[in-house]
Structure formats: C-alpha cells, structure tokens
PDB file of N, CA and C in Angstrom:
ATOM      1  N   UNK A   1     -14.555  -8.649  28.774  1.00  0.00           N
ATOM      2  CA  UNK A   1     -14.986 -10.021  29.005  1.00  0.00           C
ATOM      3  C   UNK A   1     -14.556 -10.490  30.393  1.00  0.00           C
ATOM      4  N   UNK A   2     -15.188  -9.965  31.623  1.00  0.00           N
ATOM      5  CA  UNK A   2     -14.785 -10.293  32.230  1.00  0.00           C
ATOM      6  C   UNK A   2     -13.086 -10.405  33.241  1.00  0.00           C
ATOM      7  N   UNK A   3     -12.323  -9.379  33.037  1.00  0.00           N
ATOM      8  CA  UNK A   3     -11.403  -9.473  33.186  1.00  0.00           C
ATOM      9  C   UNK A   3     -10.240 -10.270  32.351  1.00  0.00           C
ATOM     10  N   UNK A   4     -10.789 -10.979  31.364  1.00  0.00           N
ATOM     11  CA  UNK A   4      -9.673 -11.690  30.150  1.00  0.00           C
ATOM     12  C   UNK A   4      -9.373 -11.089  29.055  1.00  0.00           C
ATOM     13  N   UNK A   5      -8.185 -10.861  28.598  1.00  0.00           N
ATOM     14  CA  UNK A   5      -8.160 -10.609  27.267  1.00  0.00           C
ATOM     15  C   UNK A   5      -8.597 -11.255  26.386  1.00  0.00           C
ATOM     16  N   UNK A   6      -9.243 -10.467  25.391  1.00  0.00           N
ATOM     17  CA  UNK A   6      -9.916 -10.381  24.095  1.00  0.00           C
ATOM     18  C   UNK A   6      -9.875  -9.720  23.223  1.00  0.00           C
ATOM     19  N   UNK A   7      -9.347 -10.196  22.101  1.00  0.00           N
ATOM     20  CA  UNK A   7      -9.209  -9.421  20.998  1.00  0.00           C
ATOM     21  C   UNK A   7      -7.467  -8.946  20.603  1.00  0.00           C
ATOM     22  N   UNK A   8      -7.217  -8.008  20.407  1.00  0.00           N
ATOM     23  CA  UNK A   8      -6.009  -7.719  20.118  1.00  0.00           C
ATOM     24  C   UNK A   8      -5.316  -7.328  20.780  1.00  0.00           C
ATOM     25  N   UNK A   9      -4.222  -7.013  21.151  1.00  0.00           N
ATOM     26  CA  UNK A   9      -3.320  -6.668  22.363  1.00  0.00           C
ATOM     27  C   UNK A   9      -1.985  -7.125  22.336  1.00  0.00           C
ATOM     28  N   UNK A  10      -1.594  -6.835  23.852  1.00  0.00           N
ATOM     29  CA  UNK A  10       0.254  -6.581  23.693  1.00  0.00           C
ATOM     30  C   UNK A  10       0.430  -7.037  25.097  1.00  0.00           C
ATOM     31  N   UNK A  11       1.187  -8.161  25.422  1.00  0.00           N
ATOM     32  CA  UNK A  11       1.082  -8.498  27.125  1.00  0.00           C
ATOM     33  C   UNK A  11       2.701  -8.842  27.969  1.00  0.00           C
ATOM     34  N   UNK A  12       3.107  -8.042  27.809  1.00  0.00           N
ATOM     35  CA  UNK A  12       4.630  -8.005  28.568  1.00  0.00           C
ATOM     36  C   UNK A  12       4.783  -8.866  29.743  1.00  0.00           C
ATOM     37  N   UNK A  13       5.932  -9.661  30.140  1.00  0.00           N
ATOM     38  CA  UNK A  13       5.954 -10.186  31.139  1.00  0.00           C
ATOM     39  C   UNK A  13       7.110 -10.143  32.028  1.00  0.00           C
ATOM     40  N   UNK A  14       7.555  -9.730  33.583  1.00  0.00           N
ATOM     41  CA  UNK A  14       8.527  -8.796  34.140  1.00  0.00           C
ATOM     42  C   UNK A  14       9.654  -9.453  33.426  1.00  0.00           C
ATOM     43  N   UNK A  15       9.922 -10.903  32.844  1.00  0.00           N
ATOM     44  CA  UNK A  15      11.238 -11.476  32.236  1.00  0.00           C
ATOM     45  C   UNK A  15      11.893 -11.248  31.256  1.00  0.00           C
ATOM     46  N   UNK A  16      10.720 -10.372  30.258  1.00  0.00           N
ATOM     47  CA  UNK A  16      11.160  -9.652  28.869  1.00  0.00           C
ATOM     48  C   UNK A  16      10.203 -10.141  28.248  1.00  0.00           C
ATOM     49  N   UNK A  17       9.446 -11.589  28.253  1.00  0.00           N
ATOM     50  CA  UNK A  17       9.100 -12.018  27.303  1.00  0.00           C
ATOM     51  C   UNK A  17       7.962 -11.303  26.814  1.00  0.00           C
ATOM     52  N   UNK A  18       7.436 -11.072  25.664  1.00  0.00           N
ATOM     53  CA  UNK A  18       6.569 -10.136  24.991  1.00  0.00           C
ATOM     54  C   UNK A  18       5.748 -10.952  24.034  1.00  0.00           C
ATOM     55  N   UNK A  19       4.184 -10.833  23.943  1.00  0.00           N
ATOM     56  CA  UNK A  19       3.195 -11.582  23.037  1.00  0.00           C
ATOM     57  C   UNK A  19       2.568 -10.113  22.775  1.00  0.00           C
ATOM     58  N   UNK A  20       2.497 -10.049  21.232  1.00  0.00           N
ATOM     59  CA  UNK A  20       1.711  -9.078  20.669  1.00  0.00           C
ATOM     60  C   UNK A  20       0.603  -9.740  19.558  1.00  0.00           C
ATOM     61  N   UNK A  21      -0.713  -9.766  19.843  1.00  0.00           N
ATOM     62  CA  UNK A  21      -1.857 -10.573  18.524  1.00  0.00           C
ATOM     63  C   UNK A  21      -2.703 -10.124  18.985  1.00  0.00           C
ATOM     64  N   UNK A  22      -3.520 -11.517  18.524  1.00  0.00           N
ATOM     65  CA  UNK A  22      -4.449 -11.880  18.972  1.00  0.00           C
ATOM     66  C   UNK A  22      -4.947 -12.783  20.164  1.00  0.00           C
ATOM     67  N   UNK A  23      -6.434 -12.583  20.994  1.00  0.00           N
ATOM     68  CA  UNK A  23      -6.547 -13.133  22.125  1.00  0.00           C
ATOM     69  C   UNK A  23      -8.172 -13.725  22.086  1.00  0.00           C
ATOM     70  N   UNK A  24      -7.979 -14.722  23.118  1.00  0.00           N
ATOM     71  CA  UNK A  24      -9.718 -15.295  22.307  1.00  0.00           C
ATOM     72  C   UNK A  24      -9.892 -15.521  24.088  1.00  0.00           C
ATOM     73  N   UNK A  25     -11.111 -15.221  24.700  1.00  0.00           N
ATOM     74  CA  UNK A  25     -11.408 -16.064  25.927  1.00  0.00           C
ATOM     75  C   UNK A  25      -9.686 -16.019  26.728  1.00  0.00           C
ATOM     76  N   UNK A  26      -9.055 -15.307  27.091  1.00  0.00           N
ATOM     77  CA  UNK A  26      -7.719 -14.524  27.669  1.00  0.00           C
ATOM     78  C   UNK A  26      -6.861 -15.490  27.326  1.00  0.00           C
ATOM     79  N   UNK A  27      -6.691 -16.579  25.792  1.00  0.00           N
ATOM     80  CA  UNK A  27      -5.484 -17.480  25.169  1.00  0.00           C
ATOM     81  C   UNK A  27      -5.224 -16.732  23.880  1.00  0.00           C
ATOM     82  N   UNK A  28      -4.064 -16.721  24.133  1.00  0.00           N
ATOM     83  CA  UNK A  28      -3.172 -16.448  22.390  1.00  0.00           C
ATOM     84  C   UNK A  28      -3.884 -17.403  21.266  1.00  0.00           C
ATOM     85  N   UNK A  29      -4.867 -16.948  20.368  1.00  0.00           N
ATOM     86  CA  UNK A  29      -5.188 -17.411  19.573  1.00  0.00           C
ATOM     87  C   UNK A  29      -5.643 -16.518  18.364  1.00  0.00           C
ATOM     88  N   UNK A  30      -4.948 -17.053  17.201  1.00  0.00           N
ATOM     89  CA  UNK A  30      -5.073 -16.549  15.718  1.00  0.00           C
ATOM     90  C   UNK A  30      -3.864 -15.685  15.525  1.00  0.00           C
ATOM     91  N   UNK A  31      -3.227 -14.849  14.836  1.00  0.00           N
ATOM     92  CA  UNK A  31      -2.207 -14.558  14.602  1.00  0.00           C
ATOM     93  C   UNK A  31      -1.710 -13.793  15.754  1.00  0.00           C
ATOM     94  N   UNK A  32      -0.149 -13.787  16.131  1.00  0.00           N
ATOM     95  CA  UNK A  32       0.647 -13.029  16.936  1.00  0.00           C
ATOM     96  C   UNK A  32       1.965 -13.465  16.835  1.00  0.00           C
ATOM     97  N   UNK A  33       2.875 -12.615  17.695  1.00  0.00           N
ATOM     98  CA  UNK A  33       4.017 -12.726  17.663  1.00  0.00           C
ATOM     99  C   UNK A  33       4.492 -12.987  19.374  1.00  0.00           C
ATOM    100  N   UNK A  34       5.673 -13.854  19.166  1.00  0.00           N
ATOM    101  CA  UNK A  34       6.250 -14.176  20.220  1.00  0.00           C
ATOM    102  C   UNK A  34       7.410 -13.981  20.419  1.00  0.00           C
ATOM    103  N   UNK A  35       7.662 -12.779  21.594  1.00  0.00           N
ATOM    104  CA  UNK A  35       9.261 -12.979  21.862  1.00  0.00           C
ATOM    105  C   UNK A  35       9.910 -13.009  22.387  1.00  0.00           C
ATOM    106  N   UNK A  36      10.683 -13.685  22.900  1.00  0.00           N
ATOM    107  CA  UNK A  36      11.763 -14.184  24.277  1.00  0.00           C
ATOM    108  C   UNK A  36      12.852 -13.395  24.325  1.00  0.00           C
ATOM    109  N   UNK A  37      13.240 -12.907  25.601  1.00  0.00           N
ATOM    110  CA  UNK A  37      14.035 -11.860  25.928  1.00  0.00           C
ATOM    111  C   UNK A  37      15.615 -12.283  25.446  1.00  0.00           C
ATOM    112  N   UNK A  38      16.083 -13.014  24.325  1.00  0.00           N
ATOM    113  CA  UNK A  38      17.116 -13.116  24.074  1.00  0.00           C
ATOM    114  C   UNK A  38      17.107 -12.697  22.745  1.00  0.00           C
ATOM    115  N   UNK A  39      15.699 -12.498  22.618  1.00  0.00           N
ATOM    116  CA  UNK A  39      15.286 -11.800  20.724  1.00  0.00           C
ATOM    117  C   UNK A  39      15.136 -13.322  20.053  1.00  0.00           C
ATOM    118  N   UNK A  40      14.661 -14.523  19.833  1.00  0.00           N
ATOM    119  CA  UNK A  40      14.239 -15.313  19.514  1.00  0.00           C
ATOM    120  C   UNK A  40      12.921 -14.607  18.876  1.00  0.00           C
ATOM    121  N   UNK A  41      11.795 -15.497  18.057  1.00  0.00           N
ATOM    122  CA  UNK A  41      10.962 -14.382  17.903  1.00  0.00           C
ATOM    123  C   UNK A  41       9.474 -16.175  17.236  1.00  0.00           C
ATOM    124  N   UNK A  42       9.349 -15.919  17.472  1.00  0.00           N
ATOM    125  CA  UNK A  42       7.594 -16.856  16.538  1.00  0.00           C
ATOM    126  C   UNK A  42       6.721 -15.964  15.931  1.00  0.00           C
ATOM    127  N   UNK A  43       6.440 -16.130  15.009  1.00  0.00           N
ATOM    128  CA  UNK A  43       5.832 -15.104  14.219  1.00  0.00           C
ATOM    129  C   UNK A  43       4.783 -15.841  12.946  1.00  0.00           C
ATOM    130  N   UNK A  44       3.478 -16.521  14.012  1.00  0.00           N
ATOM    131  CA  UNK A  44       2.246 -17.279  13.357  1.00  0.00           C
ATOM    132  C   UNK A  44       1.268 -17.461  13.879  1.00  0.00           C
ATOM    133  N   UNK A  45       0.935 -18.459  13.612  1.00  0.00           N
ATOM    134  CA  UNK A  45      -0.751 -19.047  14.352  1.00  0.00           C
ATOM    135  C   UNK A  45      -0.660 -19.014  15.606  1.00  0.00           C
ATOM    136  N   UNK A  46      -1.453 -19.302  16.588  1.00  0.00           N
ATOM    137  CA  UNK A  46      -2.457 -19.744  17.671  1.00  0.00           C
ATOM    138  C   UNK A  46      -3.413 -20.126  18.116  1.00  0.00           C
ATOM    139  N   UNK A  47      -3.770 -21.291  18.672  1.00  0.00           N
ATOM    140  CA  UNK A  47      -4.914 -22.071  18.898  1.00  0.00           C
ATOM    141  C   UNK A  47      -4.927 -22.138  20.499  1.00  0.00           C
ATOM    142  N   UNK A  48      -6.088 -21.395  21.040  1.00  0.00           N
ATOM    143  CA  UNK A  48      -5.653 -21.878  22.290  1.00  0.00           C
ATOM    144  C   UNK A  48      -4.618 -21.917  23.132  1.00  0.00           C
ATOM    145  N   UNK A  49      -3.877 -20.826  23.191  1.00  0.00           N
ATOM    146  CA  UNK A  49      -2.942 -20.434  23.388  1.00  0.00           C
ATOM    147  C   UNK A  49      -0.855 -21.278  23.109  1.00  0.00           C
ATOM    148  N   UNK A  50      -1.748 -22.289  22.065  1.00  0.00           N
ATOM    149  CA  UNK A  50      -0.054 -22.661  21.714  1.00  0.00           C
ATOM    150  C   UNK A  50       0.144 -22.372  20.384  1.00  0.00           C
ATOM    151  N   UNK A  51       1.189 -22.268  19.776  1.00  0.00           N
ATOM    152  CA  UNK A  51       1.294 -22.382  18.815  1.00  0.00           C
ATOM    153  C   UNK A  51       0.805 -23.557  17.700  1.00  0.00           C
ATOM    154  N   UNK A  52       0.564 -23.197  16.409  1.00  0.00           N
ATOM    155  CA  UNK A  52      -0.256 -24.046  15.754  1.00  0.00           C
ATOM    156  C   UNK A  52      -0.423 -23.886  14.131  1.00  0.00           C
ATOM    157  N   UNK A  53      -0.253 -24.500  13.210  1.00  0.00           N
ATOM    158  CA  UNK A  53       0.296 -24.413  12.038  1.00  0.00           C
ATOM    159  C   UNK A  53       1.381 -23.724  11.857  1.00  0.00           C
ATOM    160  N   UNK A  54       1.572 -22.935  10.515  1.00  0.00           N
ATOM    161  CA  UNK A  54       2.402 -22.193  10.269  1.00  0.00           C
ATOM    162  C   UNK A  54       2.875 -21.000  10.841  1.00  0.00           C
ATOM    163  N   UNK A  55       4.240 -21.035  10.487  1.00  0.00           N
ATOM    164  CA  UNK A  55       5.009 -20.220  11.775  1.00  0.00           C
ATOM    165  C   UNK A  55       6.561 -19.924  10.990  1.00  0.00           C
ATOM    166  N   UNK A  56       6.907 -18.462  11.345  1.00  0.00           N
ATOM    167  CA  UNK A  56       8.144 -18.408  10.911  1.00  0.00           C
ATOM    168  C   UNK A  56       8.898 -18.236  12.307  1.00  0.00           C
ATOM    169  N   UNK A  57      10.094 -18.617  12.584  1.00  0.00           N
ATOM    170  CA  UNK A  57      11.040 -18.832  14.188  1.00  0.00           C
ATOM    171  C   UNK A  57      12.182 -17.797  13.058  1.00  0.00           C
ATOM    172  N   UNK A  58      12.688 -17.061  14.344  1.00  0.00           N
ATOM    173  CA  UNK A  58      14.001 -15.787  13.844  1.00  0.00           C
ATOM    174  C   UNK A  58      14.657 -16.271  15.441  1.00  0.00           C
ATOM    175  N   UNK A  59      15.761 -16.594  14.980  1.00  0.00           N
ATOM    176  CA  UNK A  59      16.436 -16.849  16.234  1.00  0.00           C
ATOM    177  C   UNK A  59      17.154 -16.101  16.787  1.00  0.00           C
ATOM    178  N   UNK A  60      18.186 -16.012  18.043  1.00  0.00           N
ATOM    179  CA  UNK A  60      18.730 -14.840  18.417  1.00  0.00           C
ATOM    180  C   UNK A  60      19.525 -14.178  17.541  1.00  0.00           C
ATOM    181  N   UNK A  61      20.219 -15.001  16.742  1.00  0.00           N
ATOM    182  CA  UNK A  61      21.183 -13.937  15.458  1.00  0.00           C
ATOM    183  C   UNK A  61      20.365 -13.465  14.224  1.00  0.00           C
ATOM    184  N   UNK A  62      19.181 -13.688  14.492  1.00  0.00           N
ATOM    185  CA  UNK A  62      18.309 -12.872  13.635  1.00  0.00           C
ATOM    186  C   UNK A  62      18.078 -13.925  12.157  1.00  0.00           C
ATOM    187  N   UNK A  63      18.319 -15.115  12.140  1.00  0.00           N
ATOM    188  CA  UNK A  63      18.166 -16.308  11.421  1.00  0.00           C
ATOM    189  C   UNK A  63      16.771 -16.519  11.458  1.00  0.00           C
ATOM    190  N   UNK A  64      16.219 -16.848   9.885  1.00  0.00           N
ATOM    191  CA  UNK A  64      14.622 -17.241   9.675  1.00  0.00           C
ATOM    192  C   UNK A  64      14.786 -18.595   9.294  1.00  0.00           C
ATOM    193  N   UNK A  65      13.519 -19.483  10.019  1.00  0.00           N
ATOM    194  CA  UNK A  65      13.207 -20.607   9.824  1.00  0.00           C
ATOM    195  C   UNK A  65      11.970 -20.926   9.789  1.00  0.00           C
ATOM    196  N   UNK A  66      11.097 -21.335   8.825  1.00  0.00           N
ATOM    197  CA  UNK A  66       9.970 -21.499   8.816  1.00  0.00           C
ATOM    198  C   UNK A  66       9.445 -23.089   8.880  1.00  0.00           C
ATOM    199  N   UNK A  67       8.322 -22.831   9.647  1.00  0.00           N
ATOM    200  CA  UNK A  67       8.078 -24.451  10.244  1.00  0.00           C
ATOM    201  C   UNK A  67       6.364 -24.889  10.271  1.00  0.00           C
ATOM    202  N   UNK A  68       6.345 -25.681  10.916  1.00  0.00           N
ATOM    203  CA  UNK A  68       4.849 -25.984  11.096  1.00  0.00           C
ATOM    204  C   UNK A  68       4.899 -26.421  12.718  1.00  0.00           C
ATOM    205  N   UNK A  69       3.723 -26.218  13.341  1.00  0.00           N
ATOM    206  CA  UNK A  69       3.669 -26.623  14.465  1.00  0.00           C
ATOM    207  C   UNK A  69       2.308 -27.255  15.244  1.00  0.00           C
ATOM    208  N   UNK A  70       2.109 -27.611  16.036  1.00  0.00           N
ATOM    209  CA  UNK A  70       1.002 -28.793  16.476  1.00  0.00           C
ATOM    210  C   UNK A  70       1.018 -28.858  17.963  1.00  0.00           C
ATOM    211  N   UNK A  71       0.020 -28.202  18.787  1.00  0.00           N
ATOM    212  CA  UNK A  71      -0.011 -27.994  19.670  1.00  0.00           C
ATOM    213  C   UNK A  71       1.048 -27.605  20.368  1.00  0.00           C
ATOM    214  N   UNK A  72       1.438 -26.488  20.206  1.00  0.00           N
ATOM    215  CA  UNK A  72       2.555 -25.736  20.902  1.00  0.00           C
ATOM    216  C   UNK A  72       4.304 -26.494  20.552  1.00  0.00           C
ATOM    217  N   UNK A  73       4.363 -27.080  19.710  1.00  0.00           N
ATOM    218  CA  UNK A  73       5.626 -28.066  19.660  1.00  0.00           C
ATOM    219  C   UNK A  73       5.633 -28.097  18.028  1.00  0.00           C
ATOM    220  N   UNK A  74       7.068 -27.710  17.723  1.00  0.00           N
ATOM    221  CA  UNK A  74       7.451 -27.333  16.052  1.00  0.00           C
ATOM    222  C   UNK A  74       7.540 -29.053  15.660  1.00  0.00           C
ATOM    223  N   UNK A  75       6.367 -29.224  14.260  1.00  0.00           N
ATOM    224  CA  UNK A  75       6.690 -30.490  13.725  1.00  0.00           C
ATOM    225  C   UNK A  75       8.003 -30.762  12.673  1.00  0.00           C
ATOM    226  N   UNK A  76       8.032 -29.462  11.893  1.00  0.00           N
ATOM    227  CA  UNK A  76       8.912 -29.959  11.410  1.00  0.00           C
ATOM    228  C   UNK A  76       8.930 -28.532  10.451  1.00  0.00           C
ATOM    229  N   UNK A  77      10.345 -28.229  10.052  1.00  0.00           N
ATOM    230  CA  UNK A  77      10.634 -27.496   9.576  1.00  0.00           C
ATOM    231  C   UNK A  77      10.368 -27.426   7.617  1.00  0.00           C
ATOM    232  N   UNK A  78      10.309 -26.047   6.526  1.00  0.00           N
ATOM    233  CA  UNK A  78       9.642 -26.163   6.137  1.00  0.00           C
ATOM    234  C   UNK A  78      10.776 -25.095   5.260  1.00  0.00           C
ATOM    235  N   UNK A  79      10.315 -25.154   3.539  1.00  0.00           N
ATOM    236  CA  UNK A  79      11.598 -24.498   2.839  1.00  0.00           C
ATOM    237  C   UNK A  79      10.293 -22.860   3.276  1.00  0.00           C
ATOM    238  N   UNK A  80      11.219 -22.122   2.579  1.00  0.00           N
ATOM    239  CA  UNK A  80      10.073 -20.636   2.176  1.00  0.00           C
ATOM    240  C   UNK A  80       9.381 -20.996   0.970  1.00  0.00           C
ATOM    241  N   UNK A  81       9.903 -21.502   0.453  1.00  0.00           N
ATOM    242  CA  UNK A  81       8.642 -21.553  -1.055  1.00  0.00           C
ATOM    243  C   UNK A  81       7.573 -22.615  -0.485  1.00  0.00           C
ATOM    244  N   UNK A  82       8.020 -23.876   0.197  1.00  0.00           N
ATOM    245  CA  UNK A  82       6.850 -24.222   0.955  1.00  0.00           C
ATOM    246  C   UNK A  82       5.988 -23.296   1.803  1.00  0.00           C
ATOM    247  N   UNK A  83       6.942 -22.871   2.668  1.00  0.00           N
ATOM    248  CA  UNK A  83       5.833 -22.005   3.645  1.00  0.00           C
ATOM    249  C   UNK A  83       5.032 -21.165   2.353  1.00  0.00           C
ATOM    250  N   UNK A  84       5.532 -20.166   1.687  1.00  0.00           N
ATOM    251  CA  UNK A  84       4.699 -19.269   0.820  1.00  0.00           C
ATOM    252  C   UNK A  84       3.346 -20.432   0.262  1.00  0.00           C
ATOM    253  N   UNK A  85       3.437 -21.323  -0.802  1.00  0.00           N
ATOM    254  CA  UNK A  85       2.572 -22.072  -1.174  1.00  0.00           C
ATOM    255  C   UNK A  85       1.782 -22.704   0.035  1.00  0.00           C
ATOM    256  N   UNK A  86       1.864 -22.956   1.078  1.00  0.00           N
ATOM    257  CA  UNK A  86       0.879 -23.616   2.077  1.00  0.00           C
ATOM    258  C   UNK A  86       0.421 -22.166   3.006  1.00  0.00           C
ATOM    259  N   UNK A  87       1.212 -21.192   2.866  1.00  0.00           N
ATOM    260  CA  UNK A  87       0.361 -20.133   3.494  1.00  0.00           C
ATOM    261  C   UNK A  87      -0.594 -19.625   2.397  1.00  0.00           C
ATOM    262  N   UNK A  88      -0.618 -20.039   1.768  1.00  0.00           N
ATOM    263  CA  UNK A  88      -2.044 -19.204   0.081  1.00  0.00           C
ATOM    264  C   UNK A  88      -2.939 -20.338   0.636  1.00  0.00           C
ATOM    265  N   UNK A  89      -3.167 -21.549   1.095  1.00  0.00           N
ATOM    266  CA  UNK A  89      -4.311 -21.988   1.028  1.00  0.00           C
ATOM    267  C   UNK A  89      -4.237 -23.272   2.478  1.00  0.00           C
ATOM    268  N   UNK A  90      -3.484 -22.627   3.541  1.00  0.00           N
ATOM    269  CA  UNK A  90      -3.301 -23.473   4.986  1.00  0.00           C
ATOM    270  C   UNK A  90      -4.876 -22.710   5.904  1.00  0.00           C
ATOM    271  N   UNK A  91      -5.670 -23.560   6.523  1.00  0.00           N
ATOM    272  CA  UNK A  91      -6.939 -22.665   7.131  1.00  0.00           C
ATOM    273  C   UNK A  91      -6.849 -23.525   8.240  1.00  0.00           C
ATOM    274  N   UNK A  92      -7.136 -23.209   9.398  1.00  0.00           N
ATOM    275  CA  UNK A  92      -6.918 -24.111  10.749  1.00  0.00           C
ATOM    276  C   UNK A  92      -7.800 -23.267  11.491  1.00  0.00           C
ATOM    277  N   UNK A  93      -9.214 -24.021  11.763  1.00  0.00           N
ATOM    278  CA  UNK A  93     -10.093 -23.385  13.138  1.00  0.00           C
ATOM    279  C   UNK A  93     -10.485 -21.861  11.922  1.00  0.00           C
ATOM    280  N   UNK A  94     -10.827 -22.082  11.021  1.00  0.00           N
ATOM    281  CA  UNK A  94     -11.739 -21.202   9.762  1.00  0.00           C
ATOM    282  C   UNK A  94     -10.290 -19.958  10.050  1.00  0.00           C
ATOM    283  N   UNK A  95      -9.152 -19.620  10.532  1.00  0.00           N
ATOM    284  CA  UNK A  95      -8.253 -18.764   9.994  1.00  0.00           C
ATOM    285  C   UNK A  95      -7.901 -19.004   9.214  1.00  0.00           C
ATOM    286  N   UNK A  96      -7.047 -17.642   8.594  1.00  0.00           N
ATOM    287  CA  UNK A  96      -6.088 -18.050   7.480  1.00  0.00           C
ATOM    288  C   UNK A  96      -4.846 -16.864   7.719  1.00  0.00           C
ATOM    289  N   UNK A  97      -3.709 -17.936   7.271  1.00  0.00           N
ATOM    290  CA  UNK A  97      -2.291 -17.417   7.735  1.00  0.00           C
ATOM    291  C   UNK A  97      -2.207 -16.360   7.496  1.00  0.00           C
ATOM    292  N   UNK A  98      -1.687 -15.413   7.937  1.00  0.00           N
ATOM    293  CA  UNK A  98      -1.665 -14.161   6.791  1.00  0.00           C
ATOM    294  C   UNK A  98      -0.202 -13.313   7.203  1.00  0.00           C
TER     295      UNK A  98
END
C-alpha cells in the first residue's frame, strides 16, 4: 500500500519500544501489543493508532491490570471478571476483543 503498513506486522523502534498486530492505512489498529523498553506491556485494541477499548497493562514487575481506554488514554480500570464478561460481547469499529 504504498509504502505503509498494512495488515499484520512487528515494528521496532531504535529505543526498544516494540508494536506487534495489527496495521490499517500504516496506524496500529485492531488487536496488538505494546511494549516499552522497561517491559511495561498493552495488550488490546486499536483505533487509529491509539489505544481503544479493552486492554490488559502488565507493568514492569510483571503486574496485570485490566482497563478500558478511549482514544489513546486509560479510562478507567476494570476487575478480570469484568474484563472477561465485556470481552464476550465489547465490538468497537465491527472488531471484537479477542
């Protein structure tokens, strides 16, 4: 497409930071993972290259937190039995969490 990523892929950046998903028109969009060179980690949606609904965050000590998010910015954090029940039937832009 023109020189943009599309589709699936893996895009390293010289700082460490690492995006492995999906890519629409060369933006992180629909599922991938995000991870910052201190091992932080995002591991959900994408719209347009921010983050966007559901999302699990692993922080540097390897701690899970699952959240929701809205244009690239976490709204608010979320139990696991929530996340599980809103990932069976959460759809944003015709995806679904998976």
């Amino acid at each position: 497409m023109n020189n943009k990523m599309h589709g699936e892929g893996i895009f390293t950046w010289s700082d460490g930071r690492k995006y492995e998903g999906a890519y629409w028109d060369d933006k992180k969009h629909g599922h991938g993972v995000f991870v910052w060179p201190d091992g932080r980690q995002y591991d959900g949606n994408w719209v347009n290259g921010k983050q966007e609904g559901l999302g699990i965050y692993y922080n540097a000590k390897g701690e899970v937190r699952y959240g929701m998010w809205s244009n690239g910015k976490r709204v608010k954090w979320i139990t696991q039995e929530d996340f599980k029940n809103l990932s069976e039937t959460y759809t944003h832009d015709n995806m679904m969490y998976q």
